[in-house]
N, C-alpha and C. Protein backbone atom coordinates (compact mmCIF):
# COMPACT_ATOMS: atom_id res chain seq x y z
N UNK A 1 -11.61 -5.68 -18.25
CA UNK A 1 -10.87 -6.49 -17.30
C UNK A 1 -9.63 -5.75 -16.80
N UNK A 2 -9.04 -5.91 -15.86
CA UNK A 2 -8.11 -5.53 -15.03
C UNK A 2 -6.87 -6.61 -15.46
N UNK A 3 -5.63 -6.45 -15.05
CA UNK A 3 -5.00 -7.16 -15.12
C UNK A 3 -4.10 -7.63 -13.97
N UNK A 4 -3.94 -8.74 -13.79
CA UNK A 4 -3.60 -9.02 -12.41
C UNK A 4 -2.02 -9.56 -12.57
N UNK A 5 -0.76 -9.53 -11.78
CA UNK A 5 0.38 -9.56 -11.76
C UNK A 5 0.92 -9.65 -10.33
N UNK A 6 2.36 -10.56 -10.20
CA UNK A 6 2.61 -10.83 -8.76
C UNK A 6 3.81 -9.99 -8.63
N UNK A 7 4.37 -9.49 -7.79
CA UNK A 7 5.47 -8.85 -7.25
C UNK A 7 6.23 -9.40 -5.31
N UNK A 8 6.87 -9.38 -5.20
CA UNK A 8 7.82 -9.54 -3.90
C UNK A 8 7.64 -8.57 -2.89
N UNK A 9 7.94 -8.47 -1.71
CA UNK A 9 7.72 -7.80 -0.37
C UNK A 9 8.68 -7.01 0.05
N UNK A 10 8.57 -6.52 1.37
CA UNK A 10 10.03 -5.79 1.65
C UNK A 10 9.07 -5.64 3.24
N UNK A 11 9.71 -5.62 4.29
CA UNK A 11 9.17 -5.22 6.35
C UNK A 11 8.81 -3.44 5.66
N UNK A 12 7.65 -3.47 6.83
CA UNK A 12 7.06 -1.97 6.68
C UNK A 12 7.40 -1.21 7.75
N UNK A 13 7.37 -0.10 7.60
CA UNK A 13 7.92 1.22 8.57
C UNK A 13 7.21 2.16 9.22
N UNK A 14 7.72 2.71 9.81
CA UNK A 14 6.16 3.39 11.27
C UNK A 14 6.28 4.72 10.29
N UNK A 15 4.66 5.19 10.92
CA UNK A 15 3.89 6.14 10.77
C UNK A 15 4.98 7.55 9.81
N UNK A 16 6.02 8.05 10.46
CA UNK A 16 6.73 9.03 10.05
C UNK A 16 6.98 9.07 8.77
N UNK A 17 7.36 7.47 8.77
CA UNK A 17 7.73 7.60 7.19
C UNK A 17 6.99 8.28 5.97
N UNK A 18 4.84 7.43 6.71
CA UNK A 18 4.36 7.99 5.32
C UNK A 18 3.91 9.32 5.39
N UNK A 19 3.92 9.77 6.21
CA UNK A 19 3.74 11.60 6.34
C UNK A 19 4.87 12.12 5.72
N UNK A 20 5.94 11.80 6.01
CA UNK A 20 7.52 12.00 4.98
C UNK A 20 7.10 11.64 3.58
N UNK A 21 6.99 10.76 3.24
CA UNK A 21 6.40 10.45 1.87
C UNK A 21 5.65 10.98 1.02
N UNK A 22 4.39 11.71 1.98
CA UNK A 22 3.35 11.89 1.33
C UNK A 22 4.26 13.93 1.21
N UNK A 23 4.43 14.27 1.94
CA UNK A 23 5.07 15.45 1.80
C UNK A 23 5.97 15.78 0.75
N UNK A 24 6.78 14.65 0.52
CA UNK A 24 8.07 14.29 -0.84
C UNK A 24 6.52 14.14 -2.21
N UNK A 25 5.82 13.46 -1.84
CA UNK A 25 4.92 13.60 -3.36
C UNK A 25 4.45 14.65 -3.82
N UNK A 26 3.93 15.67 -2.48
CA UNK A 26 3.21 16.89 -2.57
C UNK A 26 4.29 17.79 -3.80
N UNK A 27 5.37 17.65 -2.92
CA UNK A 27 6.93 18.36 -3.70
C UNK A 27 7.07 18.05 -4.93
N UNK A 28 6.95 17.21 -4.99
CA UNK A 28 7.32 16.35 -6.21
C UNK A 28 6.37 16.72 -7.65
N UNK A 29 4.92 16.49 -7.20
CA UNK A 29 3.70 16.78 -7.77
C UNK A 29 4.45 18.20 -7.93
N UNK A 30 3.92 19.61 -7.21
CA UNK A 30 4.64 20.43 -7.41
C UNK A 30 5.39 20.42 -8.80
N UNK A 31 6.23 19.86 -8.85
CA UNK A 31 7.55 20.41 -10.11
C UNK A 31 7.38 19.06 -11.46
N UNK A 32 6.18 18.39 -11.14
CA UNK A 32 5.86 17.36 -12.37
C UNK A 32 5.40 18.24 -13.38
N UNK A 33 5.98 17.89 -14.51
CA UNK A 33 5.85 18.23 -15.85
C UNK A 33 5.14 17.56 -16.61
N UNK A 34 4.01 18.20 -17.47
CA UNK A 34 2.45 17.60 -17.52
C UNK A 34 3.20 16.16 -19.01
N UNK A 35 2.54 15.05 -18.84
CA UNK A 35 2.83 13.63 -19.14
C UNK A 35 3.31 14.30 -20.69
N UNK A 36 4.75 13.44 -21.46
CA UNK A 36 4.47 13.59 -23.01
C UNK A 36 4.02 12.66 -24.10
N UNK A 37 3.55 13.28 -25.03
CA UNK A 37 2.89 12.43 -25.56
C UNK A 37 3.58 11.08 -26.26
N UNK A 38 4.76 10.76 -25.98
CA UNK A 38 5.07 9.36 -26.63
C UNK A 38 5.81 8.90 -25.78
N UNK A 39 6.29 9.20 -24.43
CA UNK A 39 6.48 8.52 -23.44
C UNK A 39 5.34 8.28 -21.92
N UNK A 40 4.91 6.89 -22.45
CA UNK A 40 3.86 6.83 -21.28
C UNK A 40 4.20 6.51 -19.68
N UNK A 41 3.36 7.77 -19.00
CA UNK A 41 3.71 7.75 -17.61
C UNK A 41 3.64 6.63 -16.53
N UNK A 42 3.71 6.29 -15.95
CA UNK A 42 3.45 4.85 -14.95
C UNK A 42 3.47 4.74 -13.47
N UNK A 43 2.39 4.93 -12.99
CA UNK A 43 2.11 4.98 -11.39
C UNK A 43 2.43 4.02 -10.68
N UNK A 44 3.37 4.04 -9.89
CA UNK A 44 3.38 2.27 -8.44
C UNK A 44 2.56 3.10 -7.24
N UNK A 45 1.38 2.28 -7.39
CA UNK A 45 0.61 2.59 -6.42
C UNK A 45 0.27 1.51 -5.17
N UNK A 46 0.94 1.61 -3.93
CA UNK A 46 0.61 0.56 -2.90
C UNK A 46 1.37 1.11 -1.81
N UNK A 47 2.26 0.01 -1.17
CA UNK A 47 2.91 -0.38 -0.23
C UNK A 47 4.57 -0.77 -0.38
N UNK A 48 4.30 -0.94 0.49
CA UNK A 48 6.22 -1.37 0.72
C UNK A 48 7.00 -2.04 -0.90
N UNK A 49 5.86 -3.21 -1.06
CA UNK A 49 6.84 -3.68 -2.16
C UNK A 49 6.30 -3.07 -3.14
N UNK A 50 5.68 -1.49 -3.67
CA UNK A 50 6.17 -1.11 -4.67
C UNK A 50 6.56 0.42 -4.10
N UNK A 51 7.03 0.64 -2.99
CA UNK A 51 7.90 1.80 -2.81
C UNK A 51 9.29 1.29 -2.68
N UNK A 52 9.77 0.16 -2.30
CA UNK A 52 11.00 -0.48 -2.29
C UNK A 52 11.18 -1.19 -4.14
N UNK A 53 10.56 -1.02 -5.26
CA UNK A 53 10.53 -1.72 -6.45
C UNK A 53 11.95 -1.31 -7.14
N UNK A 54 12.87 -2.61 -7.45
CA UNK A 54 14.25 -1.57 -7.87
C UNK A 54 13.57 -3.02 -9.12
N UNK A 55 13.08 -2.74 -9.76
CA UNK A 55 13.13 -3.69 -11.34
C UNK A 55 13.27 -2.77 -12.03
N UNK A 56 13.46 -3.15 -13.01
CA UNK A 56 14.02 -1.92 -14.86
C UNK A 56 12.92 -2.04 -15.31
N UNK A 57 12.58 -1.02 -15.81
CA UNK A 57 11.43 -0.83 -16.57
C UNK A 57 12.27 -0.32 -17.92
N UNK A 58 11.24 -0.29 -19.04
CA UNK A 58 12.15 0.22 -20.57
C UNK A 58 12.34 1.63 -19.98
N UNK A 59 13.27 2.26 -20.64
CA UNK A 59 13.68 3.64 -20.66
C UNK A 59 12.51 4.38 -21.17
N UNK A 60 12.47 3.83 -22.08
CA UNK A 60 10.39 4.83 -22.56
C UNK A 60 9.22 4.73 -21.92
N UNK A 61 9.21 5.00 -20.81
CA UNK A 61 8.63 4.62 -19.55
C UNK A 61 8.91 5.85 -18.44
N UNK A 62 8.13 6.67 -18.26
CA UNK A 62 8.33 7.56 -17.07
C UNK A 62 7.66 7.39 -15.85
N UNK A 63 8.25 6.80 -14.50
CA UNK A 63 7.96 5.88 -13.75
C UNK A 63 7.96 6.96 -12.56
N UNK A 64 6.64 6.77 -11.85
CA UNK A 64 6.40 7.99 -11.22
C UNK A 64 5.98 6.94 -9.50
N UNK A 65 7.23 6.79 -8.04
CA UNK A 65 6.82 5.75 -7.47
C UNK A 65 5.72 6.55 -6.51
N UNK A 66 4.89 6.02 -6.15
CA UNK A 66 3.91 6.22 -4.88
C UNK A 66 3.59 5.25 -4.04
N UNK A 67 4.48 4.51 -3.79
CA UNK A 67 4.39 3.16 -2.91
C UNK A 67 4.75 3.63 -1.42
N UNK A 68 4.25 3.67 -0.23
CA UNK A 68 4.24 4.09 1.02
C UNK A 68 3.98 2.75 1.77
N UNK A 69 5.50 2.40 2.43
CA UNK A 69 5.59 0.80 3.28
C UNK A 69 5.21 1.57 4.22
N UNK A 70 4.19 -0.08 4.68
CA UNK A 70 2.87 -0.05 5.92
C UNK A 70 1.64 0.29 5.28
N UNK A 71 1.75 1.06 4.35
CA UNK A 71 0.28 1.20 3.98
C UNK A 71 -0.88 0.51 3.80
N UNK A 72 -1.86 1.01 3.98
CA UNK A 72 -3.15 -0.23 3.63
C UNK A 72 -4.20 0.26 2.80
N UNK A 73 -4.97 -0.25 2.54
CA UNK A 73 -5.90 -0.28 1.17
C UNK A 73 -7.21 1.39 2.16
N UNK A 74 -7.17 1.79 3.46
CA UNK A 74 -8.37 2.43 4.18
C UNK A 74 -9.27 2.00 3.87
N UNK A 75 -9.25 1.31 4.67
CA UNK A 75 -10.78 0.71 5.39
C UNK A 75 -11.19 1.42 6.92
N UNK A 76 -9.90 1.44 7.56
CA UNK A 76 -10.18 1.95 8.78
C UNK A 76 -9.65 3.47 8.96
N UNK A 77 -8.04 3.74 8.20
CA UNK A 77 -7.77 5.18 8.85
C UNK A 77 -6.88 4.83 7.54
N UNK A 78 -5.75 5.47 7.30
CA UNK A 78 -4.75 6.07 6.41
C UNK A 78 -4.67 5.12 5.39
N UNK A 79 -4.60 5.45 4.50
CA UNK A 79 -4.52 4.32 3.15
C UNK A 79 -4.78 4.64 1.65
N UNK A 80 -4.69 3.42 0.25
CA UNK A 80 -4.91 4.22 -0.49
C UNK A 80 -5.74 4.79 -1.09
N UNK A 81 -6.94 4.94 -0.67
CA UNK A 81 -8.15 5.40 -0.66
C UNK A 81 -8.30 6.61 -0.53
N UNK A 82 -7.25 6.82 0.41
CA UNK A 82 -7.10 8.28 1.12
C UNK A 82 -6.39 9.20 0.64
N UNK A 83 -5.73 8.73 -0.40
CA UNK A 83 -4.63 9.54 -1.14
C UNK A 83 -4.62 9.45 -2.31
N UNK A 84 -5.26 9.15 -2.71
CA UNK A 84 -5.47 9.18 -4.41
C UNK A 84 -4.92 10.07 -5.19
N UNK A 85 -5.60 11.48 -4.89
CA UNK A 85 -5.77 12.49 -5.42
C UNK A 85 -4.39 12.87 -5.49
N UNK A 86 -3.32 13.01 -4.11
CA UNK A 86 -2.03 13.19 -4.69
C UNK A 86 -1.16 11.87 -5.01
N UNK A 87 -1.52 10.53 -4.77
CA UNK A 87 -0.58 9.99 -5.41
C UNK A 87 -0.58 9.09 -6.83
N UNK A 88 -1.95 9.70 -7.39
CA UNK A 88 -2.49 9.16 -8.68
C UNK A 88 -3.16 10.23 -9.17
N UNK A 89 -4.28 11.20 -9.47
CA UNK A 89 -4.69 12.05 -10.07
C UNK A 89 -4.01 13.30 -10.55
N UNK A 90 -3.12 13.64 -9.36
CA UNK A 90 -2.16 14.74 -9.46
C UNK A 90 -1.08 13.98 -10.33
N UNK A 91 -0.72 13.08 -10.89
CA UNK A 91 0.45 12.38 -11.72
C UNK A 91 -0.28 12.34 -13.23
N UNK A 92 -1.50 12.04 -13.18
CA UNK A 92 -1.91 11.67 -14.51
C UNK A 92 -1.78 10.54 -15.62
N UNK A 93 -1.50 9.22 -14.93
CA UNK A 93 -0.59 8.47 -15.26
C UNK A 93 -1.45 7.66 -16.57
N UNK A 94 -0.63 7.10 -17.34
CA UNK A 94 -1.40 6.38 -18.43
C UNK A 94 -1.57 5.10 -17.71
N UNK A 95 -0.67 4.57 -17.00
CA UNK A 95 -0.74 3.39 -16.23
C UNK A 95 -0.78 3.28 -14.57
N UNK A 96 -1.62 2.91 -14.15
CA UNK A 96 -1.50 2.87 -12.73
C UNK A 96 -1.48 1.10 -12.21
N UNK A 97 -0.42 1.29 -11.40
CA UNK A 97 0.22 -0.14 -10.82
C UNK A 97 -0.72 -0.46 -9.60
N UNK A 98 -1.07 -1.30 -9.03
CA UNK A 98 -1.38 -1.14 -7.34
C UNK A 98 -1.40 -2.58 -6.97
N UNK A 99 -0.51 -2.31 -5.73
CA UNK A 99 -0.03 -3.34 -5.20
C UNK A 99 -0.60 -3.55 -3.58
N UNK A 100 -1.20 -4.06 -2.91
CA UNK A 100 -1.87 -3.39 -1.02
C UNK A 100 -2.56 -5.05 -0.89
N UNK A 101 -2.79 -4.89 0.58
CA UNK A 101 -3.34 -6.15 1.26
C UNK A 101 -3.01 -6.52 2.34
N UNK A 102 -1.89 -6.68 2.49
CA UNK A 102 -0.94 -7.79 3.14
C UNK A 102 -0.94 -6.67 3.96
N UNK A 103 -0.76 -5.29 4.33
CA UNK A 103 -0.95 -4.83 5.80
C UNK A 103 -2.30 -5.22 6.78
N UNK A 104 -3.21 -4.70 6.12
CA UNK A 104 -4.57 -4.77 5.79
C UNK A 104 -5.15 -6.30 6.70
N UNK A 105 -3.64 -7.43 6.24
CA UNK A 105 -4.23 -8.74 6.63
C UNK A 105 -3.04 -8.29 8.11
N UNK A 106 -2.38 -7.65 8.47
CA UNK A 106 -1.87 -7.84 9.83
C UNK A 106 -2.43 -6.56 10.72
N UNK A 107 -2.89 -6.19 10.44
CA UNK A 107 -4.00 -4.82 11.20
C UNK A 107 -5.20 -6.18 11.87
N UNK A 108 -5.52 -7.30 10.81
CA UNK A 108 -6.67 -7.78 11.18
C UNK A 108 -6.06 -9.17 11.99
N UNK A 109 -5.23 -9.18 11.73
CA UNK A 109 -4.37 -10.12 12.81
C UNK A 109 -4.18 -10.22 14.05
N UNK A 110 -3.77 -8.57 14.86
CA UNK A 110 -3.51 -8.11 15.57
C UNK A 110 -4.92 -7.54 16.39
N UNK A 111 -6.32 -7.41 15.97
CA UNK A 111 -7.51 -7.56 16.48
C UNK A 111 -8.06 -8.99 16.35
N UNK A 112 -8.15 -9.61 14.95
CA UNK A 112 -8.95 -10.81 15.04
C UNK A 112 -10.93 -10.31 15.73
N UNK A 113 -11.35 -9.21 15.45
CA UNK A 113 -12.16 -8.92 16.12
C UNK A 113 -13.48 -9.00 14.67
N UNK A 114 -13.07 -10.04 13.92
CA UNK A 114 -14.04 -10.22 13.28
C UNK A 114 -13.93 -11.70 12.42
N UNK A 115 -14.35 -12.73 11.51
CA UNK A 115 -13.86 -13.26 10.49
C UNK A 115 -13.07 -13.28 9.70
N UNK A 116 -12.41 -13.91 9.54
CA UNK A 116 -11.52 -13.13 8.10
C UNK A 116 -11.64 -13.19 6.99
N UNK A 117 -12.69 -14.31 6.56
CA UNK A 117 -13.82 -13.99 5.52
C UNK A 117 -14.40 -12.55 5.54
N UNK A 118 -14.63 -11.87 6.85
CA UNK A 118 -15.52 -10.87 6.55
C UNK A 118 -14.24 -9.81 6.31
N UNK A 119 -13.20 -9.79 6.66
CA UNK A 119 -12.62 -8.58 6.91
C UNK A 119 -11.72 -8.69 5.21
N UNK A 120 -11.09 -10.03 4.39
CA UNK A 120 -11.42 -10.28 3.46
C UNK A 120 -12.43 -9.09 2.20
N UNK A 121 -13.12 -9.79 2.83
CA UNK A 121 -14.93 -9.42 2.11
C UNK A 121 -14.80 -7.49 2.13
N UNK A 122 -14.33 -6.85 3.27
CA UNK A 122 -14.34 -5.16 2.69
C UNK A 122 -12.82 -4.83 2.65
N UNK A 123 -11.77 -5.92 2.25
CA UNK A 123 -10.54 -5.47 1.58
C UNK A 123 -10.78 -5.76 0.00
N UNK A 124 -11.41 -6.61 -0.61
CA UNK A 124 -11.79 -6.74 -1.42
C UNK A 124 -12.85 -5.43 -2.47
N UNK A 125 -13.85 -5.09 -1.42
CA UNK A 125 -14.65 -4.09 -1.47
C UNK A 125 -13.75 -2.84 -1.36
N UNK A 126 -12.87 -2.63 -0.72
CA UNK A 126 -12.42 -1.42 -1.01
C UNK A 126 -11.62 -1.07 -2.18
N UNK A 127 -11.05 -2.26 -2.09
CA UNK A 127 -10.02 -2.29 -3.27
C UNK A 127 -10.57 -2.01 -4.60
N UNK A 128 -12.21 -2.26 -4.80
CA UNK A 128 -13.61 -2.26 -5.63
C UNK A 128 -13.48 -0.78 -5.60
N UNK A 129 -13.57 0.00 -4.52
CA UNK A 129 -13.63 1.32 -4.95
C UNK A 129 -12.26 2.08 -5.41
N UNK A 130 -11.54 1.82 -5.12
CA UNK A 130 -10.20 2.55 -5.59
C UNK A 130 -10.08 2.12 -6.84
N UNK A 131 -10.32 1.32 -7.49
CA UNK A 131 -10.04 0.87 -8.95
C UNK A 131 -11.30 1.47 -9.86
N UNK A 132 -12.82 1.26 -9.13
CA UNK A 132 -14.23 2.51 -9.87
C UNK A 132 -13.60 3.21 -9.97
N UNK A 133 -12.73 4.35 -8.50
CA UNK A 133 -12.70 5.90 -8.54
C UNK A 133 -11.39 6.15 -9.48
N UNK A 134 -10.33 5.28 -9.93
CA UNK A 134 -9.85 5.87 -10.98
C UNK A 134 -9.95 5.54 -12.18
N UNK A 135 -11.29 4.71 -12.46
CA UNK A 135 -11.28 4.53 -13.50
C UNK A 135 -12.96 5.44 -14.19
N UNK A 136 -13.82 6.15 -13.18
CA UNK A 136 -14.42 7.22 -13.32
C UNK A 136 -13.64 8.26 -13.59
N UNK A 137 -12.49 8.69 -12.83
CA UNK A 137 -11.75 10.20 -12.58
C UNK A 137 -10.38 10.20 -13.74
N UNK A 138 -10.39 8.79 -14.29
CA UNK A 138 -8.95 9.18 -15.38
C UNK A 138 -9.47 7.87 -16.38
N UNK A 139 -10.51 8.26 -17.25
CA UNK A 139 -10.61 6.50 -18.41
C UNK A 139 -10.05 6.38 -19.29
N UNK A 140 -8.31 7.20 -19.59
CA UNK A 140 -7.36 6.41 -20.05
C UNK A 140 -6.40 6.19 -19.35
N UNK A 141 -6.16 6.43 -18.25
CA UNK A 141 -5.45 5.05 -17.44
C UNK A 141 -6.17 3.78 -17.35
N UNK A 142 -4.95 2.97 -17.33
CA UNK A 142 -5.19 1.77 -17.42
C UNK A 142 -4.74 0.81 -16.45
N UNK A 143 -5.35 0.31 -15.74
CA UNK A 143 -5.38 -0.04 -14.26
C UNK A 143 -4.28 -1.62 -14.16
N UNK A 144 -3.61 -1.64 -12.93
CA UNK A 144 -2.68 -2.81 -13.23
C UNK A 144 -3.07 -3.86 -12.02
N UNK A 145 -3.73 -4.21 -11.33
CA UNK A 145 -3.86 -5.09 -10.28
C UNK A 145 -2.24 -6.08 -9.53
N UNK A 146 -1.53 -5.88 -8.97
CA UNK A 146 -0.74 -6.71 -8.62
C UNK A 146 -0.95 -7.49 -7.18
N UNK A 147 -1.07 -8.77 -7.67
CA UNK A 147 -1.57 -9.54 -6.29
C UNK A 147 0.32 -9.87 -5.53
N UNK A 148 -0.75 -10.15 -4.05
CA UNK A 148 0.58 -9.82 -3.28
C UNK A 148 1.47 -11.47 -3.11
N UNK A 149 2.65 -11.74 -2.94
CA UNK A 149 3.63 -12.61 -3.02
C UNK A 149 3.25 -13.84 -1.87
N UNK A 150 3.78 -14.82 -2.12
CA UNK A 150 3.71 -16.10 -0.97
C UNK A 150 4.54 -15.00 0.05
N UNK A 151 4.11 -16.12 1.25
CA UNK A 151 4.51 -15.53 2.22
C UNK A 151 5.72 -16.05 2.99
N UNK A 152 6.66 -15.80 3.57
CA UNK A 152 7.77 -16.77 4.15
C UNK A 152 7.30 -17.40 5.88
N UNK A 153 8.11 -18.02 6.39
CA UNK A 153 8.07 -18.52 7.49
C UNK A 153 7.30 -17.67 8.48
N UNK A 154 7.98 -16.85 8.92
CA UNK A 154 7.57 -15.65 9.57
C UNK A 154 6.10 -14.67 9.54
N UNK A 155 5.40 -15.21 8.31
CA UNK A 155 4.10 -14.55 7.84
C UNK A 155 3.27 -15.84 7.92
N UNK A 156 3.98 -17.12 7.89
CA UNK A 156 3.24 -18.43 7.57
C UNK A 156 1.43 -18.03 8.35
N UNK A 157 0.97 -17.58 9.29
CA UNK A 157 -0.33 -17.44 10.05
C UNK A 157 -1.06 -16.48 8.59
N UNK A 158 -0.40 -15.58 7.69
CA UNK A 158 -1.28 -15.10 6.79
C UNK A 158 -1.56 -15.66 5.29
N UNK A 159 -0.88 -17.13 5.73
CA UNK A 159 -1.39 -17.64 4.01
C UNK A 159 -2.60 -18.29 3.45
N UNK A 160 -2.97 -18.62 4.81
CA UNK A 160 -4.67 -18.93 4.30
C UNK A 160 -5.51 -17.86 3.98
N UNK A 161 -5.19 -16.66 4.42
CA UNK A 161 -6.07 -15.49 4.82
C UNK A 161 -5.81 -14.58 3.27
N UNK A 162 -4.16 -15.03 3.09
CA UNK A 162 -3.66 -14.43 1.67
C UNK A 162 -4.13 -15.48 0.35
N UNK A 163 -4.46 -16.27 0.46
CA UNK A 163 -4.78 -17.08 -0.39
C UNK A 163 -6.36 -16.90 -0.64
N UNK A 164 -7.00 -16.83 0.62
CA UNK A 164 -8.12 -16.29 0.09
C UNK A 164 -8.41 -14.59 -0.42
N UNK A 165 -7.82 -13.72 -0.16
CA UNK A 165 -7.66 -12.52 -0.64
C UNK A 165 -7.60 -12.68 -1.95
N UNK A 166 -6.16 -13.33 -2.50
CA UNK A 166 -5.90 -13.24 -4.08
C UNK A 166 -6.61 -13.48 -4.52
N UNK A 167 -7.56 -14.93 -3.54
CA UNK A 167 -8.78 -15.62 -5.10
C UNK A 167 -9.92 -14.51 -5.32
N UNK A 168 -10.31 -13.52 -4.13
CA UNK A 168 -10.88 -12.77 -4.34
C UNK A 168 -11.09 -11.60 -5.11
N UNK A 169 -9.84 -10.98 -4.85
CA UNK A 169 -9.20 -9.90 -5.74
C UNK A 169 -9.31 -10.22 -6.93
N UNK A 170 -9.19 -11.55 -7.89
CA UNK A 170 -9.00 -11.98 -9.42
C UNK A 170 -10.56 -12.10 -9.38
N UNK A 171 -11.24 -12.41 -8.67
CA UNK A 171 -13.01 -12.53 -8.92
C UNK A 171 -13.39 -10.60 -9.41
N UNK A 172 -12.90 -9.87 -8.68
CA UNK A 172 -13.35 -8.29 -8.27
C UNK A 172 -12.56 -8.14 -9.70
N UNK A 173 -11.78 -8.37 -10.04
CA UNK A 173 -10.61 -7.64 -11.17
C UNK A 173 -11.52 -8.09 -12.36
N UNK A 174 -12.04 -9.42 -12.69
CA UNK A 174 -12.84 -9.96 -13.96
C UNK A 174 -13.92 -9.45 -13.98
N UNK A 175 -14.89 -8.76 -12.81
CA UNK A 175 -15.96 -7.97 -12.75
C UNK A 175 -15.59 -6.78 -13.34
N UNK A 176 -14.78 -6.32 -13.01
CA UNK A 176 -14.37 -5.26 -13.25
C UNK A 176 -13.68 -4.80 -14.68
């Protein structure tokens, strides 16, 4: 089983940022020092609200962020599907966090060019493969599911759409 957990939001940022980002990880990766053995490593893998995450974690905890606001789960073009390799395999993490959706549901907002049951149905599915592919490519990490937050006034059009996501996501996570 997976474990599923809620976290808070933060507004997402254009394109530059995550090419900036992903360049700062490359760097970063670069000069990482391979995991030690009694402090376990810890991946934030998503979006805005876990590249914006200011919570405390214990000090015995080496907290490695890969959260890129705007990001989406790739289904269609850039996402975390697409980046794995440097912002989770290249870390090595004992724990990997992942937090994604909620772009995912305003990409499909902004077309509406399908159901949202269906579009739902391969955020769910993708999210299915990013959690197989690191749990084929690293089987002692240990995978963290974080479902995404109510929504405020301003998002109110994505809470049916988010409500059905979460119930989905906790169906995919118990399969899993």
């Amino acid at each position: 089983h997976v474990k599923v957990h809620k976290a808070g939001g933060q507004k997402a940022m254009p394109c530059e940022h995550r090419f900036g980002r992903m360049n700062t990880f490359f760097d970063e990766n670069m000069n990482l020092q391979p995991p030690q053995e009694k402090i376990p490593r810890i991946c934030l893998f998503g979006s805005s609200s876990l590249e914006g995450f200011k919570g405390k974690l214990p000090d015995d905890y080496e907290v490695i962020n890969r959260g890129i606001s705007g990001d989406t789960l790739g289904i269609f073009s850039h996402g975390l599907s697409r980046r794995m390799e440097t912002s989770v395999f290249d870390v090595d993490p004992d724990y990997v966090f992942i937090l994604n959706g909620r772009n995912d549901l305003s990409v499909w907002n902004k077309k509406k060019d399908m159901p949202i049951e269906k579009m739902v149905e391969m955020m769910v599915h993708e999210y299915g493969k990013i959690v197989e592919t690191i749990k084929t490519r690293s089987s002692k990490t240990r995978i963290i599911v974080i479902t995404s937050p109510g929504v405020c006034a301003k998002y109110e059009w994505m809470k049916d759409a988010l409500d059905l996501y979460i119930t989905e996501l906790k169906k995919m996570c118990k399969e899993k």
